[in-house]
PDB file of N, CA and C in Angstrom:
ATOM      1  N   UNK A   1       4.925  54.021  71.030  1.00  0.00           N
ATOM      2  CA  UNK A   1       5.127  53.450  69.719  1.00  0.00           C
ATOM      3  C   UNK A   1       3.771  53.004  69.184  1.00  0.00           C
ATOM      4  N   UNK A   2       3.422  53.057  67.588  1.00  0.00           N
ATOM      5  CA  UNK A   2       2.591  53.147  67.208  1.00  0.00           C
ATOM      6  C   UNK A   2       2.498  51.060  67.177  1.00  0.00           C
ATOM      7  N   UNK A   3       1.123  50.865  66.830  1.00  0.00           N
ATOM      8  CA  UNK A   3       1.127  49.479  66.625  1.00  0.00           C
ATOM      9  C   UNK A   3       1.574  49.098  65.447  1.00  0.00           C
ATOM     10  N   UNK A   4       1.508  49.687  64.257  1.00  0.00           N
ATOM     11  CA  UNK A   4       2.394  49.259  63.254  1.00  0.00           C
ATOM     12  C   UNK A   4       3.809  48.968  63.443  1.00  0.00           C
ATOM     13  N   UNK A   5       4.196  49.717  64.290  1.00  0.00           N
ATOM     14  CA  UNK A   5       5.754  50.187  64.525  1.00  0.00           C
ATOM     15  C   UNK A   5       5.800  48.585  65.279  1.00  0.00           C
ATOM     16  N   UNK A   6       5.334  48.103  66.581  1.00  0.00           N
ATOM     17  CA  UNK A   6       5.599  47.180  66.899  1.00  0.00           C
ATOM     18  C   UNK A   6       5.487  45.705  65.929  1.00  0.00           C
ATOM     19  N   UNK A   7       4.341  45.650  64.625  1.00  0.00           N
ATOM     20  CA  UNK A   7       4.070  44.845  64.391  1.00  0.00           C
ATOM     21  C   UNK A   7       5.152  44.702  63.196  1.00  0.00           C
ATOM     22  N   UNK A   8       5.910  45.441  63.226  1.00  0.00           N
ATOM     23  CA  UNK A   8       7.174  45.600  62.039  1.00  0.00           C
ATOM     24  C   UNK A   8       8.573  44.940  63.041  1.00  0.00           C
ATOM     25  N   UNK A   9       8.823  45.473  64.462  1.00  0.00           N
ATOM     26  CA  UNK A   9       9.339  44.790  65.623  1.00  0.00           C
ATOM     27  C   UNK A   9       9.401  43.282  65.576  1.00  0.00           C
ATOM     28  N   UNK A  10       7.838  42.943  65.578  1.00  0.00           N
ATOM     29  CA  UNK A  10       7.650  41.320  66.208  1.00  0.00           C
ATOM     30  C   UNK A  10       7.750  40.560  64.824  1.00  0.00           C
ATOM     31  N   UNK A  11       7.663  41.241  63.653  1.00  0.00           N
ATOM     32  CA  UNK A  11       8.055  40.293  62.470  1.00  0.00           C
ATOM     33  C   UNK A  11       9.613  40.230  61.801  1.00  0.00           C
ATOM     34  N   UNK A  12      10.215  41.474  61.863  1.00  0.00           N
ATOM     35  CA  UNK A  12      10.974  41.955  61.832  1.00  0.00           C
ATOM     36  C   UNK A  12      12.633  41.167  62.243  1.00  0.00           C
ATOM     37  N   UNK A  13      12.194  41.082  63.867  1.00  0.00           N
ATOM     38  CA  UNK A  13      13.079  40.676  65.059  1.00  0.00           C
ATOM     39  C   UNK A  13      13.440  39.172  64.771  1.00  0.00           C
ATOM     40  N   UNK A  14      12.469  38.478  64.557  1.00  0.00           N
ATOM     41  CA  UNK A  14      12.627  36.925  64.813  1.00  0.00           C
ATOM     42  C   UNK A  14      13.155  36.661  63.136  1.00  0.00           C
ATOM     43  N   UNK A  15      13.024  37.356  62.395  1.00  0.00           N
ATOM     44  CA  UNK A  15      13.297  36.751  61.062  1.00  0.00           C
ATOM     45  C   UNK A  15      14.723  37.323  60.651  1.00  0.00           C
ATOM     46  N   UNK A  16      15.328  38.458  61.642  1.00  0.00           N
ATOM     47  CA  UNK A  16      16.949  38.542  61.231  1.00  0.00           C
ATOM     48  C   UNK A  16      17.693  37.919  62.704  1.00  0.00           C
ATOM     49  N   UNK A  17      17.072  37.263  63.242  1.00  0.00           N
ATOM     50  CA  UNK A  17      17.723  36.383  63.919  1.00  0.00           C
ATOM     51  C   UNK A  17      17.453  35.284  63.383  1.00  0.00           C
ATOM     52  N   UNK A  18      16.759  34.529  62.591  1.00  0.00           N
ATOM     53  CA  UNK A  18      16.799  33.039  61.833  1.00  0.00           C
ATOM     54  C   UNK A  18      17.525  33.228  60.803  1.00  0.00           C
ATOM     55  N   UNK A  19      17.849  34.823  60.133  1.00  0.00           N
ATOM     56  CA  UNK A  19      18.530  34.385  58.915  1.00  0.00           C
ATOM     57  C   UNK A  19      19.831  34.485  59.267  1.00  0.00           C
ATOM     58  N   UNK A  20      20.469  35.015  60.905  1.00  0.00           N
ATOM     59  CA  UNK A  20      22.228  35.544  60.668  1.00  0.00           C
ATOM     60  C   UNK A  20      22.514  34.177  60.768  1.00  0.00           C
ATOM     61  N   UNK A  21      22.176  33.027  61.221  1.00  0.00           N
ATOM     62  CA  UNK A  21      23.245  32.577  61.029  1.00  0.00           C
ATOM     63  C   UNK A  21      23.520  31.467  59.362  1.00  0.00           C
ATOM     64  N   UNK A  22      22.448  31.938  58.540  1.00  0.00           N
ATOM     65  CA  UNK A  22      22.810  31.688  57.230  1.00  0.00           C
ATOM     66  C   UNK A  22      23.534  32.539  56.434  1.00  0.00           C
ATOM     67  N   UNK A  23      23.694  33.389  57.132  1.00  0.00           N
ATOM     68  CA  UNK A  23      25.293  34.580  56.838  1.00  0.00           C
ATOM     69  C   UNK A  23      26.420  33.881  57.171  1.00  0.00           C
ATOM     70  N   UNK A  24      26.784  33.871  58.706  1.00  0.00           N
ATOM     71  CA  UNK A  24      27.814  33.501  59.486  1.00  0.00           C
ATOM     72  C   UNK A  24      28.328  32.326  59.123  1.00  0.00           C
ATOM     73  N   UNK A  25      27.765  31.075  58.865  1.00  0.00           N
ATOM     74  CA  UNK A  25      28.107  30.038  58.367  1.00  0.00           C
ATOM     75  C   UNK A  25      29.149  30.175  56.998  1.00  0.00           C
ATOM     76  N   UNK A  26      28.365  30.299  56.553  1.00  0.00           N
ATOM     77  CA  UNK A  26      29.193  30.859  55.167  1.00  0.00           C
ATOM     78  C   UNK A  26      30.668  31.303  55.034  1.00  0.00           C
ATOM     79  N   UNK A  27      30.524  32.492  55.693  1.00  0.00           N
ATOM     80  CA  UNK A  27      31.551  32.855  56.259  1.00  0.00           C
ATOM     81  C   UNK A  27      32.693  32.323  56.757  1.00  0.00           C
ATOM     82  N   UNK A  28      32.486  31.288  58.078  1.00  0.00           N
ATOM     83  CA  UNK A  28      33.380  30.519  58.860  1.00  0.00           C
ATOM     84  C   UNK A  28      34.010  29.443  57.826  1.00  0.00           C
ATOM     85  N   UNK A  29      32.863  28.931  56.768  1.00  0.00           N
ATOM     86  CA  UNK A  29      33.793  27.840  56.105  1.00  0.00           C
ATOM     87  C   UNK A  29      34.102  28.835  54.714  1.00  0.00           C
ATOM     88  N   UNK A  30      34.381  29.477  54.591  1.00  0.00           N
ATOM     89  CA  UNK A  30      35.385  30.050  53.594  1.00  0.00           C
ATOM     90  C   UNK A  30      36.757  30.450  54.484  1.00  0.00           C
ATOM     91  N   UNK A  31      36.599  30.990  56.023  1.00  0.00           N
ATOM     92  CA  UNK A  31      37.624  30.597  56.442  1.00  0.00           C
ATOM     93  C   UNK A  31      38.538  29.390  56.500  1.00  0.00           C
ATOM     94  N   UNK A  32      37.836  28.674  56.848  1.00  0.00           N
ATOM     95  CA  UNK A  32      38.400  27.412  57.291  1.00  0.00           C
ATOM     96  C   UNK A  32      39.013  26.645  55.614  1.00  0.00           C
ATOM     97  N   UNK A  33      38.261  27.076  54.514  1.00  0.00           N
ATOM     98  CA  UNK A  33      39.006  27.004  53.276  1.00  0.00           C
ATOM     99  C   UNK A  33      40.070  26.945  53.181  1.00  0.00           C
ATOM    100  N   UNK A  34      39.958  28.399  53.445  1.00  0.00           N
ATOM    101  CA  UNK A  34      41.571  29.388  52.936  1.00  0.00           C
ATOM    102  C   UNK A  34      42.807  28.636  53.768  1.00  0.00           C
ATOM    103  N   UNK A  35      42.134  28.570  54.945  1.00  0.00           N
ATOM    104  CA  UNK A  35      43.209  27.897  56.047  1.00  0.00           C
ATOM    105  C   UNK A  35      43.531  26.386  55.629  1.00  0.00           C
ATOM    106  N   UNK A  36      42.693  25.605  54.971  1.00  0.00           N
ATOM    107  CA  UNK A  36      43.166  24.259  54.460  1.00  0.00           C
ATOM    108  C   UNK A  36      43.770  24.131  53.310  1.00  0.00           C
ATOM    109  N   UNK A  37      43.395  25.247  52.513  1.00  0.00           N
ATOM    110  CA  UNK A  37      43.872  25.785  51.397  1.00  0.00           C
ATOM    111  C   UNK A  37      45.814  25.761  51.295  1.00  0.00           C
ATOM    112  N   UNK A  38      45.658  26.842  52.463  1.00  0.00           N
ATOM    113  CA  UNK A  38      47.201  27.423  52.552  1.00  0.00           C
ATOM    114  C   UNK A  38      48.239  26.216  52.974  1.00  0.00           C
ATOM    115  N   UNK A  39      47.217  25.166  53.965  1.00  0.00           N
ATOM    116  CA  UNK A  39      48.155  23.784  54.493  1.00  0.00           C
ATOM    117  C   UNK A  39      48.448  23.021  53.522  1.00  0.00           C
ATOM    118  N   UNK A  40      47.418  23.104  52.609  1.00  0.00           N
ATOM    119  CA  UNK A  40      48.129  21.831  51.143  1.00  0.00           C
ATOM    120  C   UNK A  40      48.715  22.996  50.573  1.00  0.00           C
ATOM    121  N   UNK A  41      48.625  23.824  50.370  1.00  0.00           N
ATOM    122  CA  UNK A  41      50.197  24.597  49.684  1.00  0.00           C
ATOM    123  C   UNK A  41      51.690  24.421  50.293  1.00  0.00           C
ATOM    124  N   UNK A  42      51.223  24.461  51.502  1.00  0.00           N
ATOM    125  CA  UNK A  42      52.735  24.282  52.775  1.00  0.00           C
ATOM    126  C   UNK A  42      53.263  22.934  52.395  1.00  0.00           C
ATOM    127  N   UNK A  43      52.470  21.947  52.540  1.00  0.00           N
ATOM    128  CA  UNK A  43      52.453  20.389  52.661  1.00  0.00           C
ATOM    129  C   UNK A  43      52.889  19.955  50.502  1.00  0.00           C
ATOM    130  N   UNK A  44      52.486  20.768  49.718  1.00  0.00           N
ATOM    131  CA  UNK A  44      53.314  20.711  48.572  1.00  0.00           C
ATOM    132  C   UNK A  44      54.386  21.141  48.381  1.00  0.00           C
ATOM    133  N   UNK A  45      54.644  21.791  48.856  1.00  0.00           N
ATOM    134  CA  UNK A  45      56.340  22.600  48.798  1.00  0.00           C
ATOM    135  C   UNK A  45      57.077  21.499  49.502  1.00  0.00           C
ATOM    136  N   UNK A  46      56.737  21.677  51.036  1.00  0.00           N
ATOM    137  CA  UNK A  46      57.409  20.869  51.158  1.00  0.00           C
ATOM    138  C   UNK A  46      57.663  19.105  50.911  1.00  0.00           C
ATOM    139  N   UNK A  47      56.761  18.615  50.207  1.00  0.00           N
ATOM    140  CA  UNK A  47      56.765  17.579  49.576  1.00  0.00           C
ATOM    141  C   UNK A  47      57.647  17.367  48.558  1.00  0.00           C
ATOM    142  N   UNK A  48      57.127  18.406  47.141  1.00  0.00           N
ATOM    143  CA  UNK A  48      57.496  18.534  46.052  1.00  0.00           C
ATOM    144  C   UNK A  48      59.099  18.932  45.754  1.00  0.00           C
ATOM    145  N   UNK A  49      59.327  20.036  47.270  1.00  0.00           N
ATOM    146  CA  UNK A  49      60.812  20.609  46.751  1.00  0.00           C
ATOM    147  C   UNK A  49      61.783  20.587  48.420  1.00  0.00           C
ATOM    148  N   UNK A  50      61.055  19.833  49.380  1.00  0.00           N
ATOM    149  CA  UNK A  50      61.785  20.208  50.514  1.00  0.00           C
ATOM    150  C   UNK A  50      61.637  21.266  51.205  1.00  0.00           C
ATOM    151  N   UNK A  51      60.936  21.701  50.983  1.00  0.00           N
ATOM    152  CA  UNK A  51      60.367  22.876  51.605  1.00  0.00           C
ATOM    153  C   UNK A  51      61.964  24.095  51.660  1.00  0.00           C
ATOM    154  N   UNK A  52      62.651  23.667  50.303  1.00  0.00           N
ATOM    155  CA  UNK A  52      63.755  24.609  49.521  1.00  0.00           C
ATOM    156  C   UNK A  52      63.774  25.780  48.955  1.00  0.00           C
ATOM    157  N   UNK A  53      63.196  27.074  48.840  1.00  0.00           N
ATOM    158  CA  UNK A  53      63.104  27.933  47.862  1.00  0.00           C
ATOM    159  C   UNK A  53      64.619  27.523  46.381  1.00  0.00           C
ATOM    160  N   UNK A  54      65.774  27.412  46.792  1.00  0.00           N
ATOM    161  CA  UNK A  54      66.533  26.999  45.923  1.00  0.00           C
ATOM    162  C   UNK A  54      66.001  25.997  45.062  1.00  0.00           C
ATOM    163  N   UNK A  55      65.924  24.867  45.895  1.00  0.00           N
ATOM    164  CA  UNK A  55      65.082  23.795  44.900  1.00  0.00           C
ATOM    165  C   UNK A  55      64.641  23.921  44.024  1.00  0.00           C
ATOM    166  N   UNK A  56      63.412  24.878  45.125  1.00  0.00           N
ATOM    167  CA  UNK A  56      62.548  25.383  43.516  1.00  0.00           C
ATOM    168  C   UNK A  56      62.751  25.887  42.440  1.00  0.00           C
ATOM    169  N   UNK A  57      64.062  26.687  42.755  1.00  0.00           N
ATOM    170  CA  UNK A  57      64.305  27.571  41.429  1.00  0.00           C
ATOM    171  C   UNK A  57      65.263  26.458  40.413  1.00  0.00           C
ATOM    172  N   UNK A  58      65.766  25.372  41.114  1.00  0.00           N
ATOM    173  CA  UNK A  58      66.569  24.779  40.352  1.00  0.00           C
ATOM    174  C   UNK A  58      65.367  23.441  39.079  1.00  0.00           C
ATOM    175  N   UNK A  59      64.566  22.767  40.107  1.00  0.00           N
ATOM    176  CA  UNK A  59      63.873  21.949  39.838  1.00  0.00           C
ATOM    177  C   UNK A  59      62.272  22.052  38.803  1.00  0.00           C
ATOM    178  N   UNK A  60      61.888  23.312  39.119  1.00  0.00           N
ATOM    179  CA  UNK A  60      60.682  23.895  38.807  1.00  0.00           C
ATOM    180  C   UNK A  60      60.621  24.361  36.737  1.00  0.00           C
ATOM    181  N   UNK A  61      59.649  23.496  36.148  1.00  0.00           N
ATOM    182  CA  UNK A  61      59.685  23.956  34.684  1.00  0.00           C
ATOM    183  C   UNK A  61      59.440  24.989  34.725  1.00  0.00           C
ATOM    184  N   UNK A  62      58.477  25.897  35.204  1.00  0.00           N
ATOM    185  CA  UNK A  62      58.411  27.396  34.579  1.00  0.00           C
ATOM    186  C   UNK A  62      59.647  28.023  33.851  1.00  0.00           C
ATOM    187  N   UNK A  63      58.573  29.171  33.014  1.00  0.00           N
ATOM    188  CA  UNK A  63      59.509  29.379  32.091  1.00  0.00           C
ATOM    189  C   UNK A  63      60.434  30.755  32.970  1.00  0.00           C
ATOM    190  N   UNK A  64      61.722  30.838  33.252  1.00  0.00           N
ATOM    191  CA  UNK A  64      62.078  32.085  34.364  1.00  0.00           C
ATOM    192  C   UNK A  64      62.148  33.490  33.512  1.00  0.00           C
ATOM    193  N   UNK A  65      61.985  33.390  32.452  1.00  0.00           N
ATOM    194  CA  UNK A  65      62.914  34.440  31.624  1.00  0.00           C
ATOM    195  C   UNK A  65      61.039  35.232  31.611  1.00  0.00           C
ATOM    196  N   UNK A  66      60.050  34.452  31.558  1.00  0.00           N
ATOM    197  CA  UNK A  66      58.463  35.065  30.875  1.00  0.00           C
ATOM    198  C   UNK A  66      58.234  35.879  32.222  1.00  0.00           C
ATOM    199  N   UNK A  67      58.474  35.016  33.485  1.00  0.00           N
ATOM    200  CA  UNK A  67      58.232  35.557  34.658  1.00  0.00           C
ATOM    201  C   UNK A  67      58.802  36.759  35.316  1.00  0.00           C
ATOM    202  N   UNK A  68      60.044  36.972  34.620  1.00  0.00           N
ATOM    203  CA  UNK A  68      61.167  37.984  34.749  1.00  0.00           C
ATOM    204  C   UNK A  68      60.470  39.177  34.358  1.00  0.00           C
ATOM    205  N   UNK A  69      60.174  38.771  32.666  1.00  0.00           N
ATOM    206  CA  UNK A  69      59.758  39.801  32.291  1.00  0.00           C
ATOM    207  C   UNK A  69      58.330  40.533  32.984  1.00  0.00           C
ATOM    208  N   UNK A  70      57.265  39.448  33.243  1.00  0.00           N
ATOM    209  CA  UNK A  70      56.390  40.052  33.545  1.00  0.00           C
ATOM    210  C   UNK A  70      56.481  41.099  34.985  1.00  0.00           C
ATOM    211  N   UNK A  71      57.426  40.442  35.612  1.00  0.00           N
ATOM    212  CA  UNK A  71      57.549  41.311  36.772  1.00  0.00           C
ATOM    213  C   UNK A  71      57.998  42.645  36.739  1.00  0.00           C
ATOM    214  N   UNK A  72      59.542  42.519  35.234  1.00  0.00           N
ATOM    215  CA  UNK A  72      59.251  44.088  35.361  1.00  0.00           C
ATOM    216  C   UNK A  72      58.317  44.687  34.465  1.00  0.00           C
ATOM    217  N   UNK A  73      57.184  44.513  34.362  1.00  0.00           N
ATOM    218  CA  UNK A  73      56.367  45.392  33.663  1.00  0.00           C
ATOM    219  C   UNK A  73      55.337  45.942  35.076  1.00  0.00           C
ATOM    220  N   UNK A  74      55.775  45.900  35.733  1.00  0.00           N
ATOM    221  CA  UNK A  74      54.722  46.562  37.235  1.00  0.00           C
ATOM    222  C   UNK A  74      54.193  45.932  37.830  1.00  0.00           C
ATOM    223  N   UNK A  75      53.494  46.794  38.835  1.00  0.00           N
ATOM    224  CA  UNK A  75      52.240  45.790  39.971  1.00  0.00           C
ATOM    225  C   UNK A  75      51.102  44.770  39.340  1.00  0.00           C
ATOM    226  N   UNK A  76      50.725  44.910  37.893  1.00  0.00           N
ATOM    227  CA  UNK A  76      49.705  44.163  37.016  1.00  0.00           C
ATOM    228  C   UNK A  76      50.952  42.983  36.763  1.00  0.00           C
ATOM    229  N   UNK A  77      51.675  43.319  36.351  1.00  0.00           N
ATOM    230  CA  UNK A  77      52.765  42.085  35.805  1.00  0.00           C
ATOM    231  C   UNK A  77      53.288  41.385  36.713  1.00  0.00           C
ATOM    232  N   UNK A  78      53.440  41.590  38.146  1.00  0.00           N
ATOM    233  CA  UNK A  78      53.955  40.976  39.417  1.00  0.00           C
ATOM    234  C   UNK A  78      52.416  39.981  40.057  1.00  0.00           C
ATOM    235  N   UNK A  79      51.442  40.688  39.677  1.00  0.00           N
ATOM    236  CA  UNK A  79      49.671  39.604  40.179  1.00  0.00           C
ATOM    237  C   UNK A  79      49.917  38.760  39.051  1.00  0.00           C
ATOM    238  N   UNK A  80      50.118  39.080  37.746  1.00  0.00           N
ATOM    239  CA  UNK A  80      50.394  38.285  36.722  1.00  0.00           C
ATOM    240  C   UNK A  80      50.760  37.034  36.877  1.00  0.00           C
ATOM    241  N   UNK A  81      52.726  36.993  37.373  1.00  0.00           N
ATOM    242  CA  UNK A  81      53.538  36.096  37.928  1.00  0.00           C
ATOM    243  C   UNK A  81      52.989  35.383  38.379  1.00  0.00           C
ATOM    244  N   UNK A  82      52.518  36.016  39.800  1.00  0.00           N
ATOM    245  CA  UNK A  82      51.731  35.747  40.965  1.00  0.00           C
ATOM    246  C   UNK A  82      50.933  34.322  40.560  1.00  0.00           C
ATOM    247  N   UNK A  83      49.482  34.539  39.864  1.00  0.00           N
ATOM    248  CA  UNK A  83      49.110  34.046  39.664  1.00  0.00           C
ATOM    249  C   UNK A  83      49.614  32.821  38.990  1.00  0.00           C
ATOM    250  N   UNK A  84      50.372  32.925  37.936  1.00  0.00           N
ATOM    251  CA  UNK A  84      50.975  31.822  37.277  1.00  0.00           C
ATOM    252  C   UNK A  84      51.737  30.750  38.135  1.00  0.00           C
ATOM    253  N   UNK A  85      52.305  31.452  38.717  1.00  0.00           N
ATOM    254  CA  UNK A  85      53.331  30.550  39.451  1.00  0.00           C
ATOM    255  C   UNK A  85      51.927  29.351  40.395  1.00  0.00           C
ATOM    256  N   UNK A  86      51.237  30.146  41.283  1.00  0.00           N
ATOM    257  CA  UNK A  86      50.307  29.312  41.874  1.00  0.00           C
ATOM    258  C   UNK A  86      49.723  28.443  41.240  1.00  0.00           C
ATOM    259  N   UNK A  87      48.829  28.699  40.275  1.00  0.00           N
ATOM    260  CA  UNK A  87      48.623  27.778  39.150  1.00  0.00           C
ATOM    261  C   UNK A  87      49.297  26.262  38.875  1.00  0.00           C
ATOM    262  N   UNK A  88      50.648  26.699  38.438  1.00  0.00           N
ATOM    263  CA  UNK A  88      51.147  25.666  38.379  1.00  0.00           C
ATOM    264  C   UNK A  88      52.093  24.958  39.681  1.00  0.00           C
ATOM    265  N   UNK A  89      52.512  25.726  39.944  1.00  0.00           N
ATOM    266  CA  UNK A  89      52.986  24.980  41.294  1.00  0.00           C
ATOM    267  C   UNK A  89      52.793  25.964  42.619  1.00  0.00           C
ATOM    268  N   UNK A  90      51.577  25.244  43.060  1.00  0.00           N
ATOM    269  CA  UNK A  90      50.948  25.291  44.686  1.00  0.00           C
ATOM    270  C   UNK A  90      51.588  25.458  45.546  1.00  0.00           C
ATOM    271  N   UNK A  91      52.318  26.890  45.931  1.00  0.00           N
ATOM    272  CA  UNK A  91      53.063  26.735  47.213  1.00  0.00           C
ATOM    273  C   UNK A  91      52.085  28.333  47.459  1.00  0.00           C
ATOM    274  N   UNK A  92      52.883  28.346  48.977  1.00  0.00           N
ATOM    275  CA  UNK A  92      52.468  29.628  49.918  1.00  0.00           C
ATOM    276  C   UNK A  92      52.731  30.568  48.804  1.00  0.00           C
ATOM    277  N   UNK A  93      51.908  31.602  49.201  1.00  0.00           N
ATOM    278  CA  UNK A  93      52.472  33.235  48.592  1.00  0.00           C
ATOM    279  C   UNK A  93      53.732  33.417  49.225  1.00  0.00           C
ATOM    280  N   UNK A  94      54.368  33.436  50.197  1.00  0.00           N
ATOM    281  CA  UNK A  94      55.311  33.893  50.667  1.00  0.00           C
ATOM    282  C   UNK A  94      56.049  33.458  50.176  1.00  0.00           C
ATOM    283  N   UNK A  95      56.376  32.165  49.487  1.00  0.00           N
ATOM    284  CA  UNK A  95      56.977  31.600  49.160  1.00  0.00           C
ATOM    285  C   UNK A  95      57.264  31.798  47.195  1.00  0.00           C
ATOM    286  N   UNK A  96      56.049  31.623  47.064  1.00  0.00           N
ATOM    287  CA  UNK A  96      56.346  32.905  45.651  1.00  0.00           C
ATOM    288  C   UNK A  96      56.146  33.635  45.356  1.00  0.00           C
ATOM    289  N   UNK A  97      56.636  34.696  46.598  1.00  0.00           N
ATOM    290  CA  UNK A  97      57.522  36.246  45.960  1.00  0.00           C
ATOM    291  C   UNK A  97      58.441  36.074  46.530  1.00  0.00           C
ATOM    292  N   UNK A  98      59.299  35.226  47.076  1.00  0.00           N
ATOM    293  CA  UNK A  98      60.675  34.878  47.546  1.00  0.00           C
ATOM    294  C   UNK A  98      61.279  34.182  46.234  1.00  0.00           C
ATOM    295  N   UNK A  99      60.292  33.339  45.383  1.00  0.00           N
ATOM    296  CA  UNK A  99      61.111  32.640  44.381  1.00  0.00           C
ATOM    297  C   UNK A  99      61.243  34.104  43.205  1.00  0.00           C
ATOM    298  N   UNK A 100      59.956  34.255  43.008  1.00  0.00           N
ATOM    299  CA  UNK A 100      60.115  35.608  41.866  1.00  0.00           C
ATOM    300  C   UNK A 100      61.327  36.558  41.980  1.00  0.00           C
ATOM    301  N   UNK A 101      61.582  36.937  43.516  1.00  0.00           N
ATOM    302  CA  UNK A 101      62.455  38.030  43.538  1.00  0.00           C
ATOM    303  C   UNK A 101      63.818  37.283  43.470  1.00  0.00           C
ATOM    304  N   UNK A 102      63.924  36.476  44.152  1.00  0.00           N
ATOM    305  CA  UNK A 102      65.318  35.192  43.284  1.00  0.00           C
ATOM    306  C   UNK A 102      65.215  35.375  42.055  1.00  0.00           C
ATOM    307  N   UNK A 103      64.453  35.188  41.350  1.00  0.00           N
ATOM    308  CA  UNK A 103      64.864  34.268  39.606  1.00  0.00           C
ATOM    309  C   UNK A 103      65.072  35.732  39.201  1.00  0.00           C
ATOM    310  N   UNK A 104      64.281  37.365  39.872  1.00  0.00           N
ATOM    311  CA  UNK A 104      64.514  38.156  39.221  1.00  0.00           C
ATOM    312  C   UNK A 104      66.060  38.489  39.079  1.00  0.00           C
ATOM    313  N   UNK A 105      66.917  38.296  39.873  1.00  0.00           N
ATOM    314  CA  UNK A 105      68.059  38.732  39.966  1.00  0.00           C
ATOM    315  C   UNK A 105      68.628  37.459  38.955  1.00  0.00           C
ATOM    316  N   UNK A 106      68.206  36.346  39.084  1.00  0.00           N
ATOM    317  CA  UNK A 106      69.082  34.731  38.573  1.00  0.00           C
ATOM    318  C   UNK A 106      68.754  35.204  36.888  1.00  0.00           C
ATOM    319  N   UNK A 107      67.705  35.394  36.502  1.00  0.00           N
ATOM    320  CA  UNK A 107      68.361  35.388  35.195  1.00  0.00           C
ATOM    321  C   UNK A 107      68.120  36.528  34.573  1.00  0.00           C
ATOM    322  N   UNK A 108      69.311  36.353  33.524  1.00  0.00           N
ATOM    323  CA  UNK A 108      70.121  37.189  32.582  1.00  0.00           C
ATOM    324  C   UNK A 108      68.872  38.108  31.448  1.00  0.00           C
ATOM    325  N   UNK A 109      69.016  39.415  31.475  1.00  0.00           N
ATOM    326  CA  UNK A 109      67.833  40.382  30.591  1.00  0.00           C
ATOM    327  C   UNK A 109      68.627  40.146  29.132  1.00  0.00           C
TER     328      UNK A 109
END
């Protein structure tokens, strides 16, 4: 190996090992976000409604008839929902597309 080649090595080497772990970090707490994230969603539901999907559909202002519609307008109109619903009331995803696909059948076109 030429000496350039090494002197690209010895500068090279030590400076993407000081920077990974200003990658990795990063990383771990956007995990750890999402994961605290998802517990105050859990910990609102079940606060807010009993951790009920019924509840929700009984108790919850959204409007059901806007959400209806948007869902049937497709996969853009279901992220739509999606989004809205989270917005205003913070529960799991799982939990609203269990309410969406309820209210889709609950109310009247």
């Amino acid at each position: 190996m030429t000496d350039i080649g090494m002197l690209i090595i010895a500068v090279a080497g030590p400076s993407l090992i000081c920077l990974a772990p200003l990658v990795l970090f990063p990383i771990a707490e956007l995990r750890r976000a999402k994961a605290n994230r998802q517990f105050q969603y859990s910990e609102f539901f079940a606060v807010r409604y009993g951790g009920s999907i019924e509840r929700m559909i009984a108790e919850s202002l959204l409007d059901k008839e806007l959400l209806n519609e948007w869902c049937s307008q497709g996969a853009r109109g279901v992220k739509r929902a999606r989004h809205y619903v989270e917005l205003w009331d913070p529960v799991p995803r799982t939990v609203v597309d269990e309410y969406l696909r309820r209210i889709g059948t609950a109310v009247p076109r």
